[in-house]
PDB file of N, CA and C in Angstrom:
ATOM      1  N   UNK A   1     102.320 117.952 133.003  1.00  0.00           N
ATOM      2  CA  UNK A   1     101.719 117.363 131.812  1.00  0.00           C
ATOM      3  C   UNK A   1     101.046 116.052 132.190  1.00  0.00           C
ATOM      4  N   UNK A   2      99.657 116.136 131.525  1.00  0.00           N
ATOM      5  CA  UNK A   2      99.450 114.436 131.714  1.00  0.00           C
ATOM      6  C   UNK A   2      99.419 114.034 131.504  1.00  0.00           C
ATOM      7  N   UNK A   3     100.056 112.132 131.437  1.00  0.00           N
ATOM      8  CA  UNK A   3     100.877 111.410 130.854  1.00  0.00           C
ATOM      9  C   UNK A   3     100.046 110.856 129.392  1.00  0.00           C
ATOM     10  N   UNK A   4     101.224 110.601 128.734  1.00  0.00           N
ATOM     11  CA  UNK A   4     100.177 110.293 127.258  1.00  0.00           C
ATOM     12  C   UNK A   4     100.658 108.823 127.132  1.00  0.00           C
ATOM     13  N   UNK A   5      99.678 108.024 128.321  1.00  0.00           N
ATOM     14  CA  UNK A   5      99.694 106.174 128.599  1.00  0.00           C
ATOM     15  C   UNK A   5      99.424 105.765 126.987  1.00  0.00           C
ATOM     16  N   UNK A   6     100.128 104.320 127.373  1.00  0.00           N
ATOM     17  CA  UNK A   6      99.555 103.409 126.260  1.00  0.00           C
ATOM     18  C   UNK A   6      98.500 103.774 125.754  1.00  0.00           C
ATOM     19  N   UNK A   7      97.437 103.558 126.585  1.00  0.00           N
ATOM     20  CA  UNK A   7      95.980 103.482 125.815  1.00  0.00           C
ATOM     21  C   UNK A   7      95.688 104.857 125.517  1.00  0.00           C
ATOM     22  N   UNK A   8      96.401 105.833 126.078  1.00  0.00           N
ATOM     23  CA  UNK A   8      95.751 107.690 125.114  1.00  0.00           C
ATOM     24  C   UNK A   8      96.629 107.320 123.875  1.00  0.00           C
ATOM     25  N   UNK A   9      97.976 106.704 123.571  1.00  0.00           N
ATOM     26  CA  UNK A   9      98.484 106.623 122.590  1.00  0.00           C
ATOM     27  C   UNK A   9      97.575 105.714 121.182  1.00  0.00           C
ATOM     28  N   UNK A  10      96.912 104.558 121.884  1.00  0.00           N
ATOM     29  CA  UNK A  10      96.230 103.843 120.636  1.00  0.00           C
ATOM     30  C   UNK A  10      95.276 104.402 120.678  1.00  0.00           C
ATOM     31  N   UNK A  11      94.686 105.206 121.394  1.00  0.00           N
ATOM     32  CA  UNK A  11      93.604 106.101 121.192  1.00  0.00           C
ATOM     33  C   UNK A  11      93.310 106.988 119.835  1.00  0.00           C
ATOM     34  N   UNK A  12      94.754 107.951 120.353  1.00  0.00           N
ATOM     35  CA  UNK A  12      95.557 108.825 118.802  1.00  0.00           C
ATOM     36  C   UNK A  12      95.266 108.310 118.168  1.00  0.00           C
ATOM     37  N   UNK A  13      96.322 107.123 117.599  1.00  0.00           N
ATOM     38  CA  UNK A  13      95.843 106.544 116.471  1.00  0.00           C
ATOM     39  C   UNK A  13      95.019 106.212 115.901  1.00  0.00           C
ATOM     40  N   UNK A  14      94.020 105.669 116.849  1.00  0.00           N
ATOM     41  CA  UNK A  14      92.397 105.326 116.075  1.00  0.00           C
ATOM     42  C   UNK A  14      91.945 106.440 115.979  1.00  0.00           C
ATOM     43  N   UNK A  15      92.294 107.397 116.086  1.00  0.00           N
ATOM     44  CA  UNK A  15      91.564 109.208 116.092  1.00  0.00           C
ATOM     45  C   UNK A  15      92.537 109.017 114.219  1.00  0.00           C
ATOM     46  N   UNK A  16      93.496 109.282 114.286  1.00  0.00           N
ATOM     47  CA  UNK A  16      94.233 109.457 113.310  1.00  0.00           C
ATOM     48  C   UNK A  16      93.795 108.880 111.682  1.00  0.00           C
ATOM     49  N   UNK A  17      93.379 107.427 112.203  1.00  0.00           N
ATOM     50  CA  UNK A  17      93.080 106.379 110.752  1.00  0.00           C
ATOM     51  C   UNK A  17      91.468 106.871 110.444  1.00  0.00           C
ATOM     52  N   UNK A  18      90.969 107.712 111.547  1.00  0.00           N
ATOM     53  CA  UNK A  18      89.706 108.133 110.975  1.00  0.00           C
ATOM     54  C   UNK A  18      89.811 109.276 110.301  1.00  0.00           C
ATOM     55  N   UNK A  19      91.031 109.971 110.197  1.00  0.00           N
ATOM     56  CA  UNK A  19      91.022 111.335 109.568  1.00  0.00           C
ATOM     57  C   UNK A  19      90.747 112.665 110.517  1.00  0.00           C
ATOM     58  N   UNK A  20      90.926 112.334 111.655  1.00  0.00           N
ATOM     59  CA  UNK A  20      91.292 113.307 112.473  1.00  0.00           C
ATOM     60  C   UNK A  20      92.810 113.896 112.150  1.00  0.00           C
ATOM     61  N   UNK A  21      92.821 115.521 112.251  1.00  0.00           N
ATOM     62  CA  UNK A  21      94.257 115.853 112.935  1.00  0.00           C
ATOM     63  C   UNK A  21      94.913 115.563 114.017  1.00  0.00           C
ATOM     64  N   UNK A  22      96.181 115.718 113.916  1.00  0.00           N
ATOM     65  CA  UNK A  22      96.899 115.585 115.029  1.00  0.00           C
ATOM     66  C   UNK A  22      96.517 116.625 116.319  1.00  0.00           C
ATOM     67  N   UNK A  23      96.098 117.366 116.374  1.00  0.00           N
ATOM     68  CA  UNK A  23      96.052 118.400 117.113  1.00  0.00           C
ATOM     69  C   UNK A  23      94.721 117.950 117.705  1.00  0.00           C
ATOM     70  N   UNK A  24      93.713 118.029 116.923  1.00  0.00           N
ATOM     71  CA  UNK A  24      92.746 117.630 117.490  1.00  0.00           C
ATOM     72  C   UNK A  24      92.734 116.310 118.159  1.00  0.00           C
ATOM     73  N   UNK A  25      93.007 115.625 117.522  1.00  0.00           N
ATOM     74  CA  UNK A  25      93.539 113.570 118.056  1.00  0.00           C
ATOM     75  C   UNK A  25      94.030 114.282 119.683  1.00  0.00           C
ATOM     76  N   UNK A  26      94.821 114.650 119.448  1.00  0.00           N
ATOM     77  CA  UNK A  26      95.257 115.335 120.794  1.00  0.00           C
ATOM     78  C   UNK A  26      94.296 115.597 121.967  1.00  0.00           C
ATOM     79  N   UNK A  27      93.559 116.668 120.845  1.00  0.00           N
ATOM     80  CA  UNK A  27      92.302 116.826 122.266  1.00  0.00           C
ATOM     81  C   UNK A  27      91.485 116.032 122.487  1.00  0.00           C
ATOM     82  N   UNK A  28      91.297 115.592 121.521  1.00  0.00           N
ATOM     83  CA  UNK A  28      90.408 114.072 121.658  1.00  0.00           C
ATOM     84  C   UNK A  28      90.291 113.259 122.809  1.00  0.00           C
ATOM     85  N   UNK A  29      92.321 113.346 123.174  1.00  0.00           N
ATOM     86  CA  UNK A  29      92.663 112.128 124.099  1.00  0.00           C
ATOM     87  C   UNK A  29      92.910 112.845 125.692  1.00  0.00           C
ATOM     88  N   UNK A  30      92.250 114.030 125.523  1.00  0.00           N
ATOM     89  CA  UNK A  30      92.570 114.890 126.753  1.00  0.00           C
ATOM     90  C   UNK A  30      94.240 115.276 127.012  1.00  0.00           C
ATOM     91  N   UNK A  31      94.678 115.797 125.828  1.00  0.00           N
ATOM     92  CA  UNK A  31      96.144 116.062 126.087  1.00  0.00           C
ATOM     93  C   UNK A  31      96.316 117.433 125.019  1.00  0.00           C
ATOM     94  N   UNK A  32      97.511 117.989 125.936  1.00  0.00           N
ATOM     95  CA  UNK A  32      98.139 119.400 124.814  1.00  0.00           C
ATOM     96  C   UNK A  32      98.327 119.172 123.960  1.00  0.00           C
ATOM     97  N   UNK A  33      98.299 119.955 123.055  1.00  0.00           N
ATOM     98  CA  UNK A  33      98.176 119.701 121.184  1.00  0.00           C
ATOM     99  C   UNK A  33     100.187 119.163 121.393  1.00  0.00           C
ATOM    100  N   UNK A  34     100.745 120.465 121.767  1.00  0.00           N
ATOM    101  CA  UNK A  34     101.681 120.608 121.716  1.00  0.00           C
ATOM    102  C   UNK A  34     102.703 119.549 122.379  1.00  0.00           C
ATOM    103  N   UNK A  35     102.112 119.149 123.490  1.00  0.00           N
ATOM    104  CA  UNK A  35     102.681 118.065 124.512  1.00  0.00           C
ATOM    105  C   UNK A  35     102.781 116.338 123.513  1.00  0.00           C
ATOM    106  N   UNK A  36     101.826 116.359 122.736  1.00  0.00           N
ATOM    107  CA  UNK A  36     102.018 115.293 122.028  1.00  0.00           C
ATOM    108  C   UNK A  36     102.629 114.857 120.661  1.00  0.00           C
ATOM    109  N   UNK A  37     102.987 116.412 119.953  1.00  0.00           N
ATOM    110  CA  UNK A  37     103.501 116.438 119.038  1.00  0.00           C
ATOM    111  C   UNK A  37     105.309 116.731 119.508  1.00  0.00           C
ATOM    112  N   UNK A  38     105.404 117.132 120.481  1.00  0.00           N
ATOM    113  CA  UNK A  38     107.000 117.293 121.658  1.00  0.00           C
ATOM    114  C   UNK A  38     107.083 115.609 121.277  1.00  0.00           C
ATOM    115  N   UNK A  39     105.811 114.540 121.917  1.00  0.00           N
ATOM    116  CA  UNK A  39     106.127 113.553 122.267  1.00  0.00           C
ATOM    117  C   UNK A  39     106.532 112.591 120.473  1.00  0.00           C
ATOM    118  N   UNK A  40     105.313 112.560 119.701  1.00  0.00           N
ATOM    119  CA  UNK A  40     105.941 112.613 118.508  1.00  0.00           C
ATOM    120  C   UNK A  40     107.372 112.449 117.660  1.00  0.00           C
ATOM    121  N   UNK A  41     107.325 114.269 118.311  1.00  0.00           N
ATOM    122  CA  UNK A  41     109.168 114.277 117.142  1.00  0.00           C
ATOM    123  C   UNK A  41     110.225 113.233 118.435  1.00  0.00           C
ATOM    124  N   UNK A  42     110.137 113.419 119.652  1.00  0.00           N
ATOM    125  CA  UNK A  42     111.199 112.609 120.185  1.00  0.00           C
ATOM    126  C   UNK A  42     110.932 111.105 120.547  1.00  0.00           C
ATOM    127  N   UNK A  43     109.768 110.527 119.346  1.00  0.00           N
ATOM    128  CA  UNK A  43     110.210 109.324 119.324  1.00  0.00           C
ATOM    129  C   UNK A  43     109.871 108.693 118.047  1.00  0.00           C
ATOM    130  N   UNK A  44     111.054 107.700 117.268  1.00  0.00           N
ATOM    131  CA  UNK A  44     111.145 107.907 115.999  1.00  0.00           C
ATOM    132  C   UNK A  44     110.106 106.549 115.830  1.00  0.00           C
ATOM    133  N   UNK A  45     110.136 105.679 116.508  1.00  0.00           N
ATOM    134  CA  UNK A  45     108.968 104.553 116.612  1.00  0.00           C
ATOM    135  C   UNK A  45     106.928 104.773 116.602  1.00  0.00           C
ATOM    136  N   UNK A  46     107.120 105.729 117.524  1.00  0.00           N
ATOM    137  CA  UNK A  46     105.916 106.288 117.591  1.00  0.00           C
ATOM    138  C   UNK A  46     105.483 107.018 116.167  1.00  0.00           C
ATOM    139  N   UNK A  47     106.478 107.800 116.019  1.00  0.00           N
ATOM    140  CA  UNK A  47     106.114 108.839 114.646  1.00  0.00           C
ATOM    141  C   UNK A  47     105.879 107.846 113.589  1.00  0.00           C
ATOM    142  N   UNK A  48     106.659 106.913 113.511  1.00  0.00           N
ATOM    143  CA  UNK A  48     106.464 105.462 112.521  1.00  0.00           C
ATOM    144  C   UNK A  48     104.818 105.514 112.123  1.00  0.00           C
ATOM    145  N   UNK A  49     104.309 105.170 113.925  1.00  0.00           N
ATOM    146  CA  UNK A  49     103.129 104.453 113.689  1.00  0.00           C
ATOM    147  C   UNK A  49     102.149 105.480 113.251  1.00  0.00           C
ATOM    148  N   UNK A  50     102.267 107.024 113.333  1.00  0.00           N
ATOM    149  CA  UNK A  50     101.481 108.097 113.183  1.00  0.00           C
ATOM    150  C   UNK A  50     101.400 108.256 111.860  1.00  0.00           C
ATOM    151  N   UNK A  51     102.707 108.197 111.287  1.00  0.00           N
ATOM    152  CA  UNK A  51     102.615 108.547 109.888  1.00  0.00           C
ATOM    153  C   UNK A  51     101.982 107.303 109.109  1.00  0.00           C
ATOM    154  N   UNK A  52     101.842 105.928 109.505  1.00  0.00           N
ATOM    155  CA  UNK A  52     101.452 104.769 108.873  1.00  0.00           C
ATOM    156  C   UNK A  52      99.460 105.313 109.352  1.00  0.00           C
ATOM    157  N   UNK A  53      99.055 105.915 110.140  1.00  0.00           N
ATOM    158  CA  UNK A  53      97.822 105.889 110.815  1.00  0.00           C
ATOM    159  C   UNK A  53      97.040 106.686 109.458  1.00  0.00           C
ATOM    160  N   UNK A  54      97.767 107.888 109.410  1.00  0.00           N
ATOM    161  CA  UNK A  54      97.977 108.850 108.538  1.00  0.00           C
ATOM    162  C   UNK A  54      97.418 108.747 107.517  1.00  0.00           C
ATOM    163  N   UNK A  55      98.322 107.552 107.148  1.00  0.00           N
ATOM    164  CA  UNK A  55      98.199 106.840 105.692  1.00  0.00           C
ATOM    165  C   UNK A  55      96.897 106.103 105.401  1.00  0.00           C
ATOM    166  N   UNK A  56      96.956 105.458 106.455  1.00  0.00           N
ATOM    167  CA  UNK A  56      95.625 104.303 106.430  1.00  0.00           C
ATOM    168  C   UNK A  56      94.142 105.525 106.029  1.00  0.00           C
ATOM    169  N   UNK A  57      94.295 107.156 106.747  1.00  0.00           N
ATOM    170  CA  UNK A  57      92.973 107.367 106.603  1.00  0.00           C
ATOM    171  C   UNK A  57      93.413 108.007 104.946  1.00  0.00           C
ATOM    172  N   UNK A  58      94.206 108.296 104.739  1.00  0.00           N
ATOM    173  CA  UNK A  58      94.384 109.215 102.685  1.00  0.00           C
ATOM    174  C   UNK A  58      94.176 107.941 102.197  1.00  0.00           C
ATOM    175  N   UNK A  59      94.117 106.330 102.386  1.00  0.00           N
ATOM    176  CA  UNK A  59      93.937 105.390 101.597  1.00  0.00           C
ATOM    177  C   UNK A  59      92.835 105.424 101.417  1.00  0.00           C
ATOM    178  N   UNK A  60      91.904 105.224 102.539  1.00  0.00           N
ATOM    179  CA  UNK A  60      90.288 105.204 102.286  1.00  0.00           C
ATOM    180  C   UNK A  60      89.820 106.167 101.625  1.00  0.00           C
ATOM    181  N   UNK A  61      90.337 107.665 101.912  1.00  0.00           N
ATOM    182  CA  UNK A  61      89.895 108.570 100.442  1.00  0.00           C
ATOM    183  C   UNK A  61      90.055 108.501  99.356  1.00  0.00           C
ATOM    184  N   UNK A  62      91.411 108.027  98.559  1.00  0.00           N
ATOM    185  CA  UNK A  62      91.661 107.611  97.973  1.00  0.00           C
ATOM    186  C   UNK A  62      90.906 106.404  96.924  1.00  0.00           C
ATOM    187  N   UNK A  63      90.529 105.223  97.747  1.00  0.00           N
ATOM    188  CA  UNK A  63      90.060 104.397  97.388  1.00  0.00           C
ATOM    189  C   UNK A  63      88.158 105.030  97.194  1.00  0.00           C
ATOM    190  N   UNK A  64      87.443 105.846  97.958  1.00  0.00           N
ATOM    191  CA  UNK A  64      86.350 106.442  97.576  1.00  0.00           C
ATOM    192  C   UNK A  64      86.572 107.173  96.406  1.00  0.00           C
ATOM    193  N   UNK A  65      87.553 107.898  96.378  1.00  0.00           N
ATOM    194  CA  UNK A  65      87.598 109.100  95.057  1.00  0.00           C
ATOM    195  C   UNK A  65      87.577 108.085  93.512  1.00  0.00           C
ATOM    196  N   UNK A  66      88.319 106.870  94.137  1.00  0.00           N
ATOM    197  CA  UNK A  66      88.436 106.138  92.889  1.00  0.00           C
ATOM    198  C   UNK A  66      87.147 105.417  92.317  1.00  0.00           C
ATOM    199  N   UNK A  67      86.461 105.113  93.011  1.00  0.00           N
ATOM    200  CA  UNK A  67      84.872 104.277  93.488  1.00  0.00           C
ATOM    201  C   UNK A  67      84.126 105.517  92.829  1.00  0.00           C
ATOM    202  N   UNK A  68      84.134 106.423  93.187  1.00  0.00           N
ATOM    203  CA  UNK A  68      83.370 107.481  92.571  1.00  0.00           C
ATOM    204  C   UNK A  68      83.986 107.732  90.895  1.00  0.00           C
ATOM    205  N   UNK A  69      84.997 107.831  90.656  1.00  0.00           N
ATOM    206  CA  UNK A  69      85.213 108.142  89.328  1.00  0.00           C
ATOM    207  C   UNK A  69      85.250 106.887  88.394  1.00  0.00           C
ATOM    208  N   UNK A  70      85.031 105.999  88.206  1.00  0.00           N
ATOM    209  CA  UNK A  70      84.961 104.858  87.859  1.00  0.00           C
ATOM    210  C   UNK A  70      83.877 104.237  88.009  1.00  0.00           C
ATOM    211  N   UNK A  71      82.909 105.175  88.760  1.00  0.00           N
ATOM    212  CA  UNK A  71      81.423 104.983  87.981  1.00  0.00           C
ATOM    213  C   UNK A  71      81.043 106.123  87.775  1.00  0.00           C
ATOM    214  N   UNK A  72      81.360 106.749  86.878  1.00  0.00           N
ATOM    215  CA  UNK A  72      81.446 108.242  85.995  1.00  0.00           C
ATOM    216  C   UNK A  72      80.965 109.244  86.863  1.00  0.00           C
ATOM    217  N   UNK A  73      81.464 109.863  88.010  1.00  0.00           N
ATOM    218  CA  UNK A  73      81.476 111.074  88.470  1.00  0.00           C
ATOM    219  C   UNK A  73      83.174 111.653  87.804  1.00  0.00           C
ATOM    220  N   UNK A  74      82.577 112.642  86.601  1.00  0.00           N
ATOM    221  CA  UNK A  74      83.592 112.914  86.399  1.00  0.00           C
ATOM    222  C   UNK A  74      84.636 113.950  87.175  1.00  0.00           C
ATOM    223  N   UNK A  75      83.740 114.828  88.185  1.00  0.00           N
ATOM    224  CA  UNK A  75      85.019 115.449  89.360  1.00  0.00           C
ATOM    225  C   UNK A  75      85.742 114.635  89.773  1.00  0.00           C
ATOM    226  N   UNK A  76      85.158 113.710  89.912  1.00  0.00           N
ATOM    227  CA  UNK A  76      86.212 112.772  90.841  1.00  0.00           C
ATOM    228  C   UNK A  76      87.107 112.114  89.872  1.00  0.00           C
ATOM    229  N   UNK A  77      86.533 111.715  88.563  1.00  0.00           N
ATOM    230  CA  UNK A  77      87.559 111.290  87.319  1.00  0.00           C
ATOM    231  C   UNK A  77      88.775 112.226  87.665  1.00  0.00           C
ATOM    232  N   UNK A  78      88.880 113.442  87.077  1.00  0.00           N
ATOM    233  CA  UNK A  78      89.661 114.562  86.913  1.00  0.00           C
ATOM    234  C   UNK A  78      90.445 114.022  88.408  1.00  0.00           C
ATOM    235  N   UNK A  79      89.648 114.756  89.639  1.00  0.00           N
ATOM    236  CA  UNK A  79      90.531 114.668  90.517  1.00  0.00           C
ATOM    237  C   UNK A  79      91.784 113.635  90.763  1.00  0.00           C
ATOM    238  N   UNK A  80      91.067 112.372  90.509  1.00  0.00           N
ATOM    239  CA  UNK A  80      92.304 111.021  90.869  1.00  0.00           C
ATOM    240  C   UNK A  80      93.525 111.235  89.739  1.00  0.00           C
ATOM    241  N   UNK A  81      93.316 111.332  88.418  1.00  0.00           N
ATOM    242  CA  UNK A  81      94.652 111.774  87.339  1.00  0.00           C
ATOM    243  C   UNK A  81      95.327 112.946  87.698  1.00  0.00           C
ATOM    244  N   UNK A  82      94.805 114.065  88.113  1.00  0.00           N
ATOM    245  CA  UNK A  82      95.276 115.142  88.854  1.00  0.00           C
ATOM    246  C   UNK A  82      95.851 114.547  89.860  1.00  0.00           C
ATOM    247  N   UNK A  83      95.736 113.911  90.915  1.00  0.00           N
ATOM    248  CA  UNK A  83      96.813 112.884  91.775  1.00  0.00           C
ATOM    249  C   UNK A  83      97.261 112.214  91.237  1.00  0.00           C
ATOM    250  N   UNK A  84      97.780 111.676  90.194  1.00  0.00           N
ATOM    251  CA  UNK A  84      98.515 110.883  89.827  1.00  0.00           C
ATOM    252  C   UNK A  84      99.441 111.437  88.522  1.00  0.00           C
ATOM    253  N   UNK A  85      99.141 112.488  88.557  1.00  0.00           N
ATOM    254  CA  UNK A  85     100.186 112.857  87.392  1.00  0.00           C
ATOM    255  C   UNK A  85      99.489 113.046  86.486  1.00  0.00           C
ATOM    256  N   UNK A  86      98.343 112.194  85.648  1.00  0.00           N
ATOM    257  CA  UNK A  86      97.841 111.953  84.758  1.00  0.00           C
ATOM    258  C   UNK A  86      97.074 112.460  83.366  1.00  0.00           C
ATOM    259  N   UNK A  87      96.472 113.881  84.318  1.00  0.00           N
ATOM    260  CA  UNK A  87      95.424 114.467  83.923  1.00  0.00           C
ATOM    261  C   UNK A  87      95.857 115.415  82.578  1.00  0.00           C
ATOM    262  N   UNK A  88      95.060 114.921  81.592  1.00  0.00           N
ATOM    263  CA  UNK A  88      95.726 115.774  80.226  1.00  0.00           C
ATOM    264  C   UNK A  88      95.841 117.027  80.520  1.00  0.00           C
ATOM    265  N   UNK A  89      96.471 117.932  79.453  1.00  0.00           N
ATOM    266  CA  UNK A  89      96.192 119.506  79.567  1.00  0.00           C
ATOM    267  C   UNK A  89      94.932 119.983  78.940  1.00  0.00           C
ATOM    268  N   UNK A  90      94.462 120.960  79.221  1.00  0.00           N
ATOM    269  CA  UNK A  90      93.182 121.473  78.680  1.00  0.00           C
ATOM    270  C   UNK A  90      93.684 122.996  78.536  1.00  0.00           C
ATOM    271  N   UNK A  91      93.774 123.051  77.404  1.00  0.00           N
ATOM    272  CA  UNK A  91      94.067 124.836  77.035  1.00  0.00           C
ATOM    273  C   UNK A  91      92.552 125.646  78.051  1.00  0.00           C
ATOM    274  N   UNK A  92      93.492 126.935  78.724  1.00  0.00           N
ATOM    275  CA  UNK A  92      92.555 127.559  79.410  1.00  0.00           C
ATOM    276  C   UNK A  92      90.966 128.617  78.477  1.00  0.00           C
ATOM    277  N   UNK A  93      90.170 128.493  79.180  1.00  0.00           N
ATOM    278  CA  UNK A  93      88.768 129.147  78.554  1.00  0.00           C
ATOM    279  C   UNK A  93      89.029 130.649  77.412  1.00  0.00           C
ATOM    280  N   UNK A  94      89.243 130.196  76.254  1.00  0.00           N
ATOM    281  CA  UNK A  94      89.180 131.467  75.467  1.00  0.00           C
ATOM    282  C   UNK A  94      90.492 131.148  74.529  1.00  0.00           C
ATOM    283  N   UNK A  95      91.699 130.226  75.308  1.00  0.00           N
ATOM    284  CA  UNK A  95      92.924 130.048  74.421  1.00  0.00           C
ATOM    285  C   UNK A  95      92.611 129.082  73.047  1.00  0.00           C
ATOM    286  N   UNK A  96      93.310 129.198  72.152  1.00  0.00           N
ATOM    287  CA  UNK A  96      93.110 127.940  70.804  1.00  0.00           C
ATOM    288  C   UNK A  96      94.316 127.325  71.428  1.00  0.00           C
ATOM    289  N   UNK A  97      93.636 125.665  71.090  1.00  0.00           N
ATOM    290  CA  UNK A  97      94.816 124.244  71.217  1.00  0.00           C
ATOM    291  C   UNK A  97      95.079 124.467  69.812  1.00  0.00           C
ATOM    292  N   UNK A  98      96.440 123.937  69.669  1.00  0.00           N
ATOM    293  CA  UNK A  98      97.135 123.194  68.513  1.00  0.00           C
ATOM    294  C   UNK A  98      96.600 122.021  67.922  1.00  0.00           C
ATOM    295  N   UNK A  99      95.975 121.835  67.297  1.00  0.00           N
ATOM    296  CA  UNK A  99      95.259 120.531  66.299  1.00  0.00           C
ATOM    297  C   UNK A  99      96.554 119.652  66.660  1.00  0.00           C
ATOM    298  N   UNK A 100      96.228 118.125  67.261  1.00  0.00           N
ATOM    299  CA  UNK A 100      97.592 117.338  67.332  1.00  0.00           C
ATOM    300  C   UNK A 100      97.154 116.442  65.794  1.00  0.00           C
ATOM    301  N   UNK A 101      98.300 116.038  65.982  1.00  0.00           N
ATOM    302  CA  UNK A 101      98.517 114.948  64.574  1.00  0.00           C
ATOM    303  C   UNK A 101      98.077 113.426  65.029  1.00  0.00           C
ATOM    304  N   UNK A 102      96.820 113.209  64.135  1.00  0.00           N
ATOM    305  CA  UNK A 102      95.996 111.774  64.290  1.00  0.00           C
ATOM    306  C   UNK A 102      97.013 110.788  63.818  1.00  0.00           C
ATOM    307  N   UNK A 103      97.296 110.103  64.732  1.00  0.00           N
ATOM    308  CA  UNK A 103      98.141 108.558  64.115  1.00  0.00           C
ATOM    309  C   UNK A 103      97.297 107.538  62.854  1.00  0.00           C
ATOM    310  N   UNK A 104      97.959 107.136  62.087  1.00  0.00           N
ATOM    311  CA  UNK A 104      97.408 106.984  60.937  1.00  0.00           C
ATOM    312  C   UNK A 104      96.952 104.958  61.384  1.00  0.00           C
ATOM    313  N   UNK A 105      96.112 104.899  61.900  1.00  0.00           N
ATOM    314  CA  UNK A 105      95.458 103.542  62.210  1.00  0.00           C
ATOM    315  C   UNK A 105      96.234 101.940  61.334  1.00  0.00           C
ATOM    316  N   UNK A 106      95.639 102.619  59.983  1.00  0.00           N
ATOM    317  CA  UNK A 106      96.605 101.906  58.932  1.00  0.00           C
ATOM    318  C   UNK A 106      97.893 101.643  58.713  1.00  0.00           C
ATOM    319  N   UNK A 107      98.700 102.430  59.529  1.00  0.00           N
ATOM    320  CA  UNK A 107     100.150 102.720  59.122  1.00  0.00           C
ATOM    321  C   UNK A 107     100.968 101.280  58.770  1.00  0.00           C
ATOM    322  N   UNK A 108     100.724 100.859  59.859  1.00  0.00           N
ATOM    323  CA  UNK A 108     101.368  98.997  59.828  1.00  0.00           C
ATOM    324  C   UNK A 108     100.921  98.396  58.672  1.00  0.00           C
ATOM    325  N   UNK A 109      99.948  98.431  58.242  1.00  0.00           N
ATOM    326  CA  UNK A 109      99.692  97.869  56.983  1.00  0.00           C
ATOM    327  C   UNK A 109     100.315  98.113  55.899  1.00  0.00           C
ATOM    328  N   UNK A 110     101.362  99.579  55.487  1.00  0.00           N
ATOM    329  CA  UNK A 110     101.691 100.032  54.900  1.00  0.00           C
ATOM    330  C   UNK A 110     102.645  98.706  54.040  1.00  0.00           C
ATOM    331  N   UNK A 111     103.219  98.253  54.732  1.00  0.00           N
ATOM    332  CA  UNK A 111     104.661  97.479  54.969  1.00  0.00           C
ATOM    333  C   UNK A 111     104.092  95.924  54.647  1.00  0.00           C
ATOM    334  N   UNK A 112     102.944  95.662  53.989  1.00  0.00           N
ATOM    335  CA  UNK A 112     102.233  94.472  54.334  1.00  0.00           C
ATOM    336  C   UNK A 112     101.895  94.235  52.711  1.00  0.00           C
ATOM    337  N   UNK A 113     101.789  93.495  52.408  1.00  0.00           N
ATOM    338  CA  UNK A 113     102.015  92.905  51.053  1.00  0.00           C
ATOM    339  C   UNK A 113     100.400  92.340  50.209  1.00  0.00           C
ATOM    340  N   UNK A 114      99.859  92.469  49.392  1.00  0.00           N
ATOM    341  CA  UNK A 114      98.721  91.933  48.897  1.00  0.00           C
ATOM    342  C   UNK A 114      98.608  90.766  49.515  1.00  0.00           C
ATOM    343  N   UNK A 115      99.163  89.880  49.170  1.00  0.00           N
ATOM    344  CA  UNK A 115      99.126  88.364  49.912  1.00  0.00           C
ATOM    345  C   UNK A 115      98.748  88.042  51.326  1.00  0.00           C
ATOM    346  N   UNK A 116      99.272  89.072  52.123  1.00  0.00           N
ATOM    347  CA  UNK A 116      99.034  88.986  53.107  1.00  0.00           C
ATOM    348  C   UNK A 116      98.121  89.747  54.120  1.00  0.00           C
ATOM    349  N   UNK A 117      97.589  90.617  53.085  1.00  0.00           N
ATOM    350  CA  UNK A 117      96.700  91.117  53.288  1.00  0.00           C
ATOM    351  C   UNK A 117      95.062  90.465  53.104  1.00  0.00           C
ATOM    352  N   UNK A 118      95.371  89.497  52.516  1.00  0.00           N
ATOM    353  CA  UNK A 118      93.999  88.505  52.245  1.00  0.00           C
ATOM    354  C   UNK A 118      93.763  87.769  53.175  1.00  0.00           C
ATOM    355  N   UNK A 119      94.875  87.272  54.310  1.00  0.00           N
ATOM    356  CA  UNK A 119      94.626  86.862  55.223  1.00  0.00           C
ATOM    357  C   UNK A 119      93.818  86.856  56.622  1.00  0.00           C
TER     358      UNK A 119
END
């Protein structure tokens, strides 16, 4: 095997934070897919920094998807609430929704007295 030095290792990583796979990052750095993911699981420091590399490149998508939906591309609207939990339901093409019940705007006022209503 050939050795996966310091510098093929920060290599990976800068392969990694760009959104490369691991496998490929691999070939990237002139090494077995397999030989570096061996190297990987048996070291819990290294895997640290892979999975943080990882991260760094789903942030930058992340942060585009959001850039895009927040200046009204609405795929990308949908998509980011769909990651986050968010995204209302939409009865499927052909089903009837249930009419929900409009909150009554006024309601608080109910409880509110002429007098203080002039205010």
């Amino acid at each position: 095997m050939k050795a996966f030095t310091e510098a093929k290792r920060e290599q990976f990583l800068i392969e990694l934070r760009r959104g490369v796979r691991r496998g490929a990052a691999a070939e990237l750095v002139d090494l077995p897919r397999i030989d570096v993911l061996d190297f990987i699981d048996g070291n819990e420091a290294f895997r640290r920094l892979v999975e943080d590399a990882e991260l760094e490149a789903t942030e930058l998508v992340e942060e585009a998807l959001w850039n895009a939906a927040v200046s009204g591309n609405v795929p990308a609207a949908k998509a980011w609430l769909e990651m986050k939990g968010k995204m209302p339901t939409v009865p499927a093409q052909g089903q009837k929704s249930e009419p929900q019940p409009r909150a009554n705007p006024f309601a608080e006022l109910d409880n509110v007295t002429p007098i203080q209503r002039r205010r």
